[in-house]
PDB file of N, CA and C in Angstrom:
ATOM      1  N   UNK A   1      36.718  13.172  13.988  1.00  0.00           N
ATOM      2  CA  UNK A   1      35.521  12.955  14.783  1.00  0.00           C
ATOM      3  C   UNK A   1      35.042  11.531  14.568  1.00  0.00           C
ATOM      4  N   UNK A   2      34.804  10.811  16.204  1.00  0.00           N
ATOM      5  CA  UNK A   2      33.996   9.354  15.406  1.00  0.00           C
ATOM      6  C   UNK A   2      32.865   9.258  16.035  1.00  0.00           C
ATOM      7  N   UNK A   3      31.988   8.508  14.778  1.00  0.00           N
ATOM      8  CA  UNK A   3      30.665   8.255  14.869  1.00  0.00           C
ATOM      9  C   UNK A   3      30.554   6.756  15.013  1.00  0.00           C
ATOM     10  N   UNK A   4      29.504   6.427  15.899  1.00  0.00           N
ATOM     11  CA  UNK A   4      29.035   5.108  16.429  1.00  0.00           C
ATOM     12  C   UNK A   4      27.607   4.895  15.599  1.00  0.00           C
ATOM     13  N   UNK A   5      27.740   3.561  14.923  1.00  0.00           N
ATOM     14  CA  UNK A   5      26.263   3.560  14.442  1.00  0.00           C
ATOM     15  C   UNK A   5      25.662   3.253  15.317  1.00  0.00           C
ATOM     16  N   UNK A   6      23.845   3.383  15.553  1.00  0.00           N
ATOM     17  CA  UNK A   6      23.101   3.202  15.742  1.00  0.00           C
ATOM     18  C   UNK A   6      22.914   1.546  15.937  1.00  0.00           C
ATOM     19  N   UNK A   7      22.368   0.385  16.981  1.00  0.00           N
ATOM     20  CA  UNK A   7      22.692  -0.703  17.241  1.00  0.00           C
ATOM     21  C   UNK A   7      20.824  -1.080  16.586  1.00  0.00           C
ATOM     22  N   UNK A   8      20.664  -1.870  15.664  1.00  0.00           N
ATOM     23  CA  UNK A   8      19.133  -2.033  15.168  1.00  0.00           C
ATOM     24  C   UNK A   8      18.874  -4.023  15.678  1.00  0.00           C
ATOM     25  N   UNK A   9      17.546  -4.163  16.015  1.00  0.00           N
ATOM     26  CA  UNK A   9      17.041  -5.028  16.659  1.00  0.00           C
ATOM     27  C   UNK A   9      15.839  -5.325  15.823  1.00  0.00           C
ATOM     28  N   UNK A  10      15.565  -6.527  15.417  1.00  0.00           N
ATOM     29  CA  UNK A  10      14.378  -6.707  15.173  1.00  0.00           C
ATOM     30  C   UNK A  10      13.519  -7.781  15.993  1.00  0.00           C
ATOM     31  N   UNK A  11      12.014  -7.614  16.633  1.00  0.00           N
ATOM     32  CA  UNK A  11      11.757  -8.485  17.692  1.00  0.00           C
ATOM     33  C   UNK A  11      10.484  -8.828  17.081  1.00  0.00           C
ATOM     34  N   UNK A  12      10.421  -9.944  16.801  1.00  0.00           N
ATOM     35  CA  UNK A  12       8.924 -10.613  16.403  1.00  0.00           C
ATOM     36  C   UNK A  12       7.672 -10.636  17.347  1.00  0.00           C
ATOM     37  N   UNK A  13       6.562 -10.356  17.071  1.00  0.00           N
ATOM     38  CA  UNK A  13       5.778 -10.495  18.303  1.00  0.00           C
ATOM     39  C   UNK A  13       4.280 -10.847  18.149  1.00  0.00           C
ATOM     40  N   UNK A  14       3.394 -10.857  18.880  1.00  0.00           N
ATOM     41  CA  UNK A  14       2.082 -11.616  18.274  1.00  0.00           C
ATOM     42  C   UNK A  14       1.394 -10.178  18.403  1.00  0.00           C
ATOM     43  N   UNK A  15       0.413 -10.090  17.878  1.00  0.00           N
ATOM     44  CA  UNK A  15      -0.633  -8.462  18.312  1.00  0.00           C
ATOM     45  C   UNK A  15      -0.864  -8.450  19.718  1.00  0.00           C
ATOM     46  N   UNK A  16      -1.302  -9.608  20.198  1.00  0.00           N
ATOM     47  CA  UNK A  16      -1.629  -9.491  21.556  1.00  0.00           C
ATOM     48  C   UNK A  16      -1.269  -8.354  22.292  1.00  0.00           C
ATOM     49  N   UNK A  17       0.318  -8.730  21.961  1.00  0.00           N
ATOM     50  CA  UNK A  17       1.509  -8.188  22.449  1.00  0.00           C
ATOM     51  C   UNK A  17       2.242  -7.133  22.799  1.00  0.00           C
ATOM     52  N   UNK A  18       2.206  -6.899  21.437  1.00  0.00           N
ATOM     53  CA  UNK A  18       2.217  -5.860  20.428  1.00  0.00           C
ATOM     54  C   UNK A  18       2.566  -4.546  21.264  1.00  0.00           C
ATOM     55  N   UNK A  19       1.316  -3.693  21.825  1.00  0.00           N
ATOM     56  CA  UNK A  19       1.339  -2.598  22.713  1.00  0.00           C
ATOM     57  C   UNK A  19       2.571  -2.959  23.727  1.00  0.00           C
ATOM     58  N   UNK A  20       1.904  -4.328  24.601  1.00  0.00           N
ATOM     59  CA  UNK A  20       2.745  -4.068  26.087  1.00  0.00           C
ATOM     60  C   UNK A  20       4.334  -4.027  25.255  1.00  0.00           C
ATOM     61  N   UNK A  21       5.030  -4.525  24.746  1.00  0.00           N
ATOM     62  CA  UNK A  21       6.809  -4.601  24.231  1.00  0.00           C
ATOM     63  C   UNK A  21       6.909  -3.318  24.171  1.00  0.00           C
ATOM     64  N   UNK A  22       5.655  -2.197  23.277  1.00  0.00           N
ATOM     65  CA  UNK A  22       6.344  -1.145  22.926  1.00  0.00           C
ATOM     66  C   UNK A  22       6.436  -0.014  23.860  1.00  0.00           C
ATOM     67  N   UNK A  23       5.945  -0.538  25.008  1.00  0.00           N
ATOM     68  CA  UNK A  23       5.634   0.326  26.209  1.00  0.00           C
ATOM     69  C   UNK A  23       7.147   0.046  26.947  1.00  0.00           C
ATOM     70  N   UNK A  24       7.674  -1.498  27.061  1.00  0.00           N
ATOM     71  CA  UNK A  24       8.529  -1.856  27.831  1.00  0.00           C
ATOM     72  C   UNK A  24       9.573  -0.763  27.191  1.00  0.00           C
ATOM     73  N   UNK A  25       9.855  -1.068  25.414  1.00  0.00           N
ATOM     74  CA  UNK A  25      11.032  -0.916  24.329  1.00  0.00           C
ATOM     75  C   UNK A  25      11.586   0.794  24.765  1.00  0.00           C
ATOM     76  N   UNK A  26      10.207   1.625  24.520  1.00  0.00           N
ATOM     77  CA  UNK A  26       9.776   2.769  25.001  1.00  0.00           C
ATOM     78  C   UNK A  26      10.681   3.215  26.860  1.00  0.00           C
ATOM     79  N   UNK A  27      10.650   2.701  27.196  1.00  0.00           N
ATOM     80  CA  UNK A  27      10.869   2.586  28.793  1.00  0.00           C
ATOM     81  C   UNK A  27      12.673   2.252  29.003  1.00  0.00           C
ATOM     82  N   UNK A  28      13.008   2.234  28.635  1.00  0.00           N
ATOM     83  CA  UNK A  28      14.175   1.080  28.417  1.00  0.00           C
ATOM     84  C   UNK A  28      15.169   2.752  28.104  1.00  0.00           C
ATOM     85  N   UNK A  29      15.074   3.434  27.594  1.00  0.00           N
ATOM     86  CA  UNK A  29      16.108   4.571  27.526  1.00  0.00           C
ATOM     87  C   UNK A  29      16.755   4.876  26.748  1.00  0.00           C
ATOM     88  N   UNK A  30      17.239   3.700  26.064  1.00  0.00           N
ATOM     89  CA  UNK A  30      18.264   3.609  24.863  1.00  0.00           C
ATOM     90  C   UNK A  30      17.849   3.300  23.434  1.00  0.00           C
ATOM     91  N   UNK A  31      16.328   3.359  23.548  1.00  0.00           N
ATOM     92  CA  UNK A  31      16.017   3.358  22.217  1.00  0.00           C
ATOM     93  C   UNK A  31      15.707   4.946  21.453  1.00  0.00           C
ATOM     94  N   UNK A  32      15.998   4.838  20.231  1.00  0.00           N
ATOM     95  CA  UNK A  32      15.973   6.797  19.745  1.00  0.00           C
ATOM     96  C   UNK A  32      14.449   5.597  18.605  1.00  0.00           C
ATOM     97  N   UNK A  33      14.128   4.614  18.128  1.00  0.00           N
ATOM     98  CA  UNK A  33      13.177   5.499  16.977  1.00  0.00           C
ATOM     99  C   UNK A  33      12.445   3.416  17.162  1.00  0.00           C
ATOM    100  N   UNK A  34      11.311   3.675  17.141  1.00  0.00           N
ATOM    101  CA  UNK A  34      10.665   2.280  17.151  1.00  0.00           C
ATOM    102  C   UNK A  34      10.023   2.087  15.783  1.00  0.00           C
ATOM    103  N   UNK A  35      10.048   1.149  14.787  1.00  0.00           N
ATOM    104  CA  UNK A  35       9.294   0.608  13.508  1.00  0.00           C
ATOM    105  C   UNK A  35       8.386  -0.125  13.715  1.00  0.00           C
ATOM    106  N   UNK A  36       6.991  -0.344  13.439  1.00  0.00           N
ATOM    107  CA  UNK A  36       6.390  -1.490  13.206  1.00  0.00           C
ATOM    108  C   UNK A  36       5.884  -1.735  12.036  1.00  0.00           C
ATOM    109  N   UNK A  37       6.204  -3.108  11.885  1.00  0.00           N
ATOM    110  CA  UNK A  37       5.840  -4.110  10.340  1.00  0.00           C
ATOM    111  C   UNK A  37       4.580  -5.087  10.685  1.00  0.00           C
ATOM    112  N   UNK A  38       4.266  -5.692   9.437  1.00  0.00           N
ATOM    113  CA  UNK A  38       3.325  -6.467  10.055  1.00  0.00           C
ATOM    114  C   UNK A  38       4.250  -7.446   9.040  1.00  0.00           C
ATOM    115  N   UNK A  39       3.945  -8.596   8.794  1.00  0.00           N
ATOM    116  CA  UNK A  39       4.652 -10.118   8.276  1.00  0.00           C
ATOM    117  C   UNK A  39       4.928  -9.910   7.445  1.00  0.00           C
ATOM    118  N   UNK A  40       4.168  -8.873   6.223  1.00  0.00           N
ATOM    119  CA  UNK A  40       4.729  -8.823   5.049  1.00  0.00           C
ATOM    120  C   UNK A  40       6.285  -8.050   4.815  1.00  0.00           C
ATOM    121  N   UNK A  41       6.192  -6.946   5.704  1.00  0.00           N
ATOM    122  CA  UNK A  41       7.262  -6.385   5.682  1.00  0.00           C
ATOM    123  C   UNK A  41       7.046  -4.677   5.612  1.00  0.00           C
ATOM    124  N   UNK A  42       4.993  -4.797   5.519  1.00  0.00           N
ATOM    125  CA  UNK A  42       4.895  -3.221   5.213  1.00  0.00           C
ATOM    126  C   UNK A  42       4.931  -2.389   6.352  1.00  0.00           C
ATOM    127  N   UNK A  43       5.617  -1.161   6.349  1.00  0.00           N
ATOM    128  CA  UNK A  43       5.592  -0.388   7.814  1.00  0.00           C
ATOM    129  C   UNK A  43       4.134   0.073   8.117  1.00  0.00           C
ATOM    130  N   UNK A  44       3.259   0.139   9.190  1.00  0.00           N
ATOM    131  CA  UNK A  44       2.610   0.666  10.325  1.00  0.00           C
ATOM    132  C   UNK A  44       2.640   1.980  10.738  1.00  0.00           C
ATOM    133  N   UNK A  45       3.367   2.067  11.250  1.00  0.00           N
ATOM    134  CA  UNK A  45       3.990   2.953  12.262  1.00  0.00           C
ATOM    135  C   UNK A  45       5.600   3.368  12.206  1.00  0.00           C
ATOM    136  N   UNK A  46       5.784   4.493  12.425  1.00  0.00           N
ATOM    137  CA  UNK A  46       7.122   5.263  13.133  1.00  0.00           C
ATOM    138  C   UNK A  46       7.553   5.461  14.112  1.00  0.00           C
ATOM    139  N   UNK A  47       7.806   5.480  15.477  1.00  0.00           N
ATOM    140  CA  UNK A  47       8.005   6.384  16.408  1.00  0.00           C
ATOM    141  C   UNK A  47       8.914   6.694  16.730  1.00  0.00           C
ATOM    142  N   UNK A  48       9.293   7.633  16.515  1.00  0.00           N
ATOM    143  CA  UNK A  48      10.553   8.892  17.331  1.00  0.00           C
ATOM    144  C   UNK A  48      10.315   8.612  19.043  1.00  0.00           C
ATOM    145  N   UNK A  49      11.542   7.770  19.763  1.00  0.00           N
ATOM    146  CA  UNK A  49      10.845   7.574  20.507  1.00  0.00           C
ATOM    147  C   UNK A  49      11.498   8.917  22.009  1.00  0.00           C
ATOM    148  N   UNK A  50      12.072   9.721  21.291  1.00  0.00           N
ATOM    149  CA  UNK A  50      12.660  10.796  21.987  1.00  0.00           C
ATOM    150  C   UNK A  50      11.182  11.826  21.767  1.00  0.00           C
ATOM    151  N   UNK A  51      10.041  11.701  21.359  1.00  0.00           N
ATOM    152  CA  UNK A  51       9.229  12.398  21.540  1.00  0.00           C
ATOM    153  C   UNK A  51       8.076  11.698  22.602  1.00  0.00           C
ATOM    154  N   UNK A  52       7.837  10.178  21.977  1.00  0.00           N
ATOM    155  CA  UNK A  52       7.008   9.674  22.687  1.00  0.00           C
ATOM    156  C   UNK A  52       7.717   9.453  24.399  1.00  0.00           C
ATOM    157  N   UNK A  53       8.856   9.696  24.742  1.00  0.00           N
ATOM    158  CA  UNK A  53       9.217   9.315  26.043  1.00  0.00           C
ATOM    159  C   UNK A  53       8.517  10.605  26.653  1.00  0.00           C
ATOM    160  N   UNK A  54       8.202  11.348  26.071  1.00  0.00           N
ATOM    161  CA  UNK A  54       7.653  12.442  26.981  1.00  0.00           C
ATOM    162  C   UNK A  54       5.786  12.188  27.413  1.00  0.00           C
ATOM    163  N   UNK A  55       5.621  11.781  28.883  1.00  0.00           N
ATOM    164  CA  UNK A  55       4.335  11.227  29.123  1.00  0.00           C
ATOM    165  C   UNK A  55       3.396  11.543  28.424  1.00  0.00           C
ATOM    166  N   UNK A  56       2.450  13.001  28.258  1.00  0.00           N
ATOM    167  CA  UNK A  56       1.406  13.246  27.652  1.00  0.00           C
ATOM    168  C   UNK A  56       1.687  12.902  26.501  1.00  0.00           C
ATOM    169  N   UNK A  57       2.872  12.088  25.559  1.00  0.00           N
ATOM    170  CA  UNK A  57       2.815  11.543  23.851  1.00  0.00           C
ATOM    171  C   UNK A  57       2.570  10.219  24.246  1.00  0.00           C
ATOM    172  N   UNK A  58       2.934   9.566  25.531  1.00  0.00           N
ATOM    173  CA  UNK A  58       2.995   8.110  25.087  1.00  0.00           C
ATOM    174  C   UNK A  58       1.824   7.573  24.693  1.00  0.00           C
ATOM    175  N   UNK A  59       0.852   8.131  26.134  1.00  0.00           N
ATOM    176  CA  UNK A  59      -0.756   7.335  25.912  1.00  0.00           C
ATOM    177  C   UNK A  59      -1.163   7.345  24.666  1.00  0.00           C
ATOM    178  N   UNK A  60      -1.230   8.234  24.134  1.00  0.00           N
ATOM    179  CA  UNK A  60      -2.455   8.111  22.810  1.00  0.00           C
ATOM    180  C   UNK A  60      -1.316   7.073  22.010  1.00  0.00           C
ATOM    181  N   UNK A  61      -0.288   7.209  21.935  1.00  0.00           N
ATOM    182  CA  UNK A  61       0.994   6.211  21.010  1.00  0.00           C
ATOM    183  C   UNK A  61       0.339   4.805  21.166  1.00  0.00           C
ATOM    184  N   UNK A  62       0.936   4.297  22.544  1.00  0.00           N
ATOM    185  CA  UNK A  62       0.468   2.799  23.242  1.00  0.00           C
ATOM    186  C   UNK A  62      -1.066   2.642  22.318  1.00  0.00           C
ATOM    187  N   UNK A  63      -1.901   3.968  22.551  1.00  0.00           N
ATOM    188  CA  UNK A  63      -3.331   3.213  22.080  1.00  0.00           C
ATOM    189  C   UNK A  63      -3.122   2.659  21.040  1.00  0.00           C
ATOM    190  N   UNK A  64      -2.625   3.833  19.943  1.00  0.00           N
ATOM    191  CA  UNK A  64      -2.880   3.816  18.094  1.00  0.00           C
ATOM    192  C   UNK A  64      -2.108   2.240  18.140  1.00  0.00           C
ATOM    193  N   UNK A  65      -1.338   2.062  19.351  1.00  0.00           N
ATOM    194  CA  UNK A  65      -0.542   0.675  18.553  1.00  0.00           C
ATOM    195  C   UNK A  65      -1.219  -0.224  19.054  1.00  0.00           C
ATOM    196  N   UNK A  66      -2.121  -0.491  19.781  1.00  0.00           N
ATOM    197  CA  UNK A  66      -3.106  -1.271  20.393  1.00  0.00           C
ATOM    198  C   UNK A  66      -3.985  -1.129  19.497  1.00  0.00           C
ATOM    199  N   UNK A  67      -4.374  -0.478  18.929  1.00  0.00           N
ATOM    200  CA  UNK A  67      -5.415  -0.603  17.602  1.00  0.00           C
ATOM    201  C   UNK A  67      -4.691  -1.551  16.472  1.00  0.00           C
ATOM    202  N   UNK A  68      -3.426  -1.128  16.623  1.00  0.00           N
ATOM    203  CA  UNK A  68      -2.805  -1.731  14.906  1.00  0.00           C
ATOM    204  C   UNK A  68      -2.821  -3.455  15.021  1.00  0.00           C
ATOM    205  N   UNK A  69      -2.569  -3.791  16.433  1.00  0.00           N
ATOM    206  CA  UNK A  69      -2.925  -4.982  16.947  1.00  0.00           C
ATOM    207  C   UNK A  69      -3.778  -5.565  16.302  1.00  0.00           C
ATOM    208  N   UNK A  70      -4.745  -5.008  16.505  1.00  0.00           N
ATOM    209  CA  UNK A  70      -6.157  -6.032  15.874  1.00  0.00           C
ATOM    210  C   UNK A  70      -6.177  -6.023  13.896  1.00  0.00           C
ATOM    211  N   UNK A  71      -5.229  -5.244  14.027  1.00  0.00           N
ATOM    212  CA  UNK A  71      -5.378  -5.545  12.083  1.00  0.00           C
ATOM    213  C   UNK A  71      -4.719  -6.779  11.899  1.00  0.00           C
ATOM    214  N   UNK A  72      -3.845  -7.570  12.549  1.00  0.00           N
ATOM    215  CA  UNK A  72      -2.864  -8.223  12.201  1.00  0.00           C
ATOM    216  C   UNK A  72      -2.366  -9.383  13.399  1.00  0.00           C
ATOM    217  N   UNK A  73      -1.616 -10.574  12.843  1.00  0.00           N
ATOM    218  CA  UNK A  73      -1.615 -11.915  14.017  1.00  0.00           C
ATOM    219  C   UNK A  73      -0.071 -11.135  14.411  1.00  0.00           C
ATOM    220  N   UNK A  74       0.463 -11.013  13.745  1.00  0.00           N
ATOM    221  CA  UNK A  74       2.096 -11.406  13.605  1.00  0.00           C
ATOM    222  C   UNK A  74       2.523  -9.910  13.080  1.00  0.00           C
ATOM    223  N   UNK A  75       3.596  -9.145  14.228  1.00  0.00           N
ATOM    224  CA  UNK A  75       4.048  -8.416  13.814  1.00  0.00           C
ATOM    225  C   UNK A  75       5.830  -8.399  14.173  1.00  0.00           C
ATOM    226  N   UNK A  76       6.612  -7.208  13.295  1.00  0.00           N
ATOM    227  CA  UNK A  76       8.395  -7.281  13.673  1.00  0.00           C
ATOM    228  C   UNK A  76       8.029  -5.670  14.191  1.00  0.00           C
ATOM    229  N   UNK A  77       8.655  -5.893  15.035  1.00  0.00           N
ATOM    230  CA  UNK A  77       9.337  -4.528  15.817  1.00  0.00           C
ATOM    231  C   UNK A  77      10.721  -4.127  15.128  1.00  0.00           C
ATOM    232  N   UNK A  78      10.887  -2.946  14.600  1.00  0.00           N
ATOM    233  CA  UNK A  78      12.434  -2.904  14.319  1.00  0.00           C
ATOM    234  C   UNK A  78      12.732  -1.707  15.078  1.00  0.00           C
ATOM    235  N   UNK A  79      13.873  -1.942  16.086  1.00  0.00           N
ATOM    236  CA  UNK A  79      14.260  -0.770  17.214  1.00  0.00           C
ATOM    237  C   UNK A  79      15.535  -0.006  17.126  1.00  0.00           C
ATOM    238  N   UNK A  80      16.000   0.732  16.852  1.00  0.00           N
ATOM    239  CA  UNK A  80      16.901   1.490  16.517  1.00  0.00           C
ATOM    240  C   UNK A  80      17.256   2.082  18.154  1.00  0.00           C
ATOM    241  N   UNK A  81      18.493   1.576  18.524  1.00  0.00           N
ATOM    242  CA  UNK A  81      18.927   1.648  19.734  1.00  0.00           C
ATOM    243  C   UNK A  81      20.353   2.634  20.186  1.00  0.00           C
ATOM    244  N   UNK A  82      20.337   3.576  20.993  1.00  0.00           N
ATOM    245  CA  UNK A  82      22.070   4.311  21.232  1.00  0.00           C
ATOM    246  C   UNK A  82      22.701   3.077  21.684  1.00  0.00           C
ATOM    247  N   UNK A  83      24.185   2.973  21.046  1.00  0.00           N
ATOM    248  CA  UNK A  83      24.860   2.035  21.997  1.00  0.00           C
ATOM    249  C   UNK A  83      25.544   2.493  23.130  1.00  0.00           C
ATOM    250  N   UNK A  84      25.701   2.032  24.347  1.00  0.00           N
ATOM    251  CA  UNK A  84      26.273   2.322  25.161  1.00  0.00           C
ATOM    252  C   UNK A  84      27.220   2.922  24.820  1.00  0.00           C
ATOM    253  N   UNK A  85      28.096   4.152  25.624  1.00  0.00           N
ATOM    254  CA  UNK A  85      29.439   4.649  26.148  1.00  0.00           C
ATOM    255  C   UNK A  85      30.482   3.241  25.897  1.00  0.00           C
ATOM    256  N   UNK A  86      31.468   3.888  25.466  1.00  0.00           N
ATOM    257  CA  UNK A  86      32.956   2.736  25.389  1.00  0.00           C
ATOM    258  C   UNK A  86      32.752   2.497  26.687  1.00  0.00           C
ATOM    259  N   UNK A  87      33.033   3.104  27.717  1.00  0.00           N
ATOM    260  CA  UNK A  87      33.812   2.435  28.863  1.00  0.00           C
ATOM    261  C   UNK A  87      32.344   1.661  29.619  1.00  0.00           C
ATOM    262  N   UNK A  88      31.137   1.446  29.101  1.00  0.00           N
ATOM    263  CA  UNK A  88      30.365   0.215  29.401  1.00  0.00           C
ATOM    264  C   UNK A  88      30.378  -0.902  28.504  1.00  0.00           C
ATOM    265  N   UNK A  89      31.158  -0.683  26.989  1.00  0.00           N
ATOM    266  CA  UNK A  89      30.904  -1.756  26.295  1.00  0.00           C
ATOM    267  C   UNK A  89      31.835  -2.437  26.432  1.00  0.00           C
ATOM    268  N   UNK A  90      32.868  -2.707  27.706  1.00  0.00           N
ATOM    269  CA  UNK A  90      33.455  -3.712  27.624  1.00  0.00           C
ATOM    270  C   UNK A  90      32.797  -5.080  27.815  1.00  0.00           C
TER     271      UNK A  90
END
């Protein structure tokens, strides 16, 4: 049996920001689990994002991370992504 790891991303971003990326990251299909850090390196947040893709989870999600915004200038997104099917990763 073969297993494909998991493809991980890390995306720097300002708070501003912050929410709208995780709405896009969220949207995008191929992500299974979203992290947020703030500069130091301490985690925030979790999201499973195979729960939050389901509408009535996202809103209140987007908010709590729109709150975490204002604690902080500078945050890393770390995104844990499916990789495509072989016959797209050519």
């Amino acid at each position: 049996m073969e297993t494909i790891d998991n493809i991980i991303e890390e995306i720097k971003v300002l708070g501003q920001d912050l929410a709208e990326r995780v709405k896009e990251l969220i949207h995008e299909g191929n992500v299974r689990r979203i992290i947020i850090k703030d500069e130091k390196g301490n985690t925030f947040v979790e999201i499973p994002v195979t729960v939050a893709a389901v509408g009535a989870v996202l809103a209140p999600i987007v908010a709590a991370v729109g709150a975490l915004a204002a604690m902080a200038a500078k945050f890393t997104i770390v995104v844990e992504k499916v990789p495509p099917p072989p016959s797209e990763a050519k």
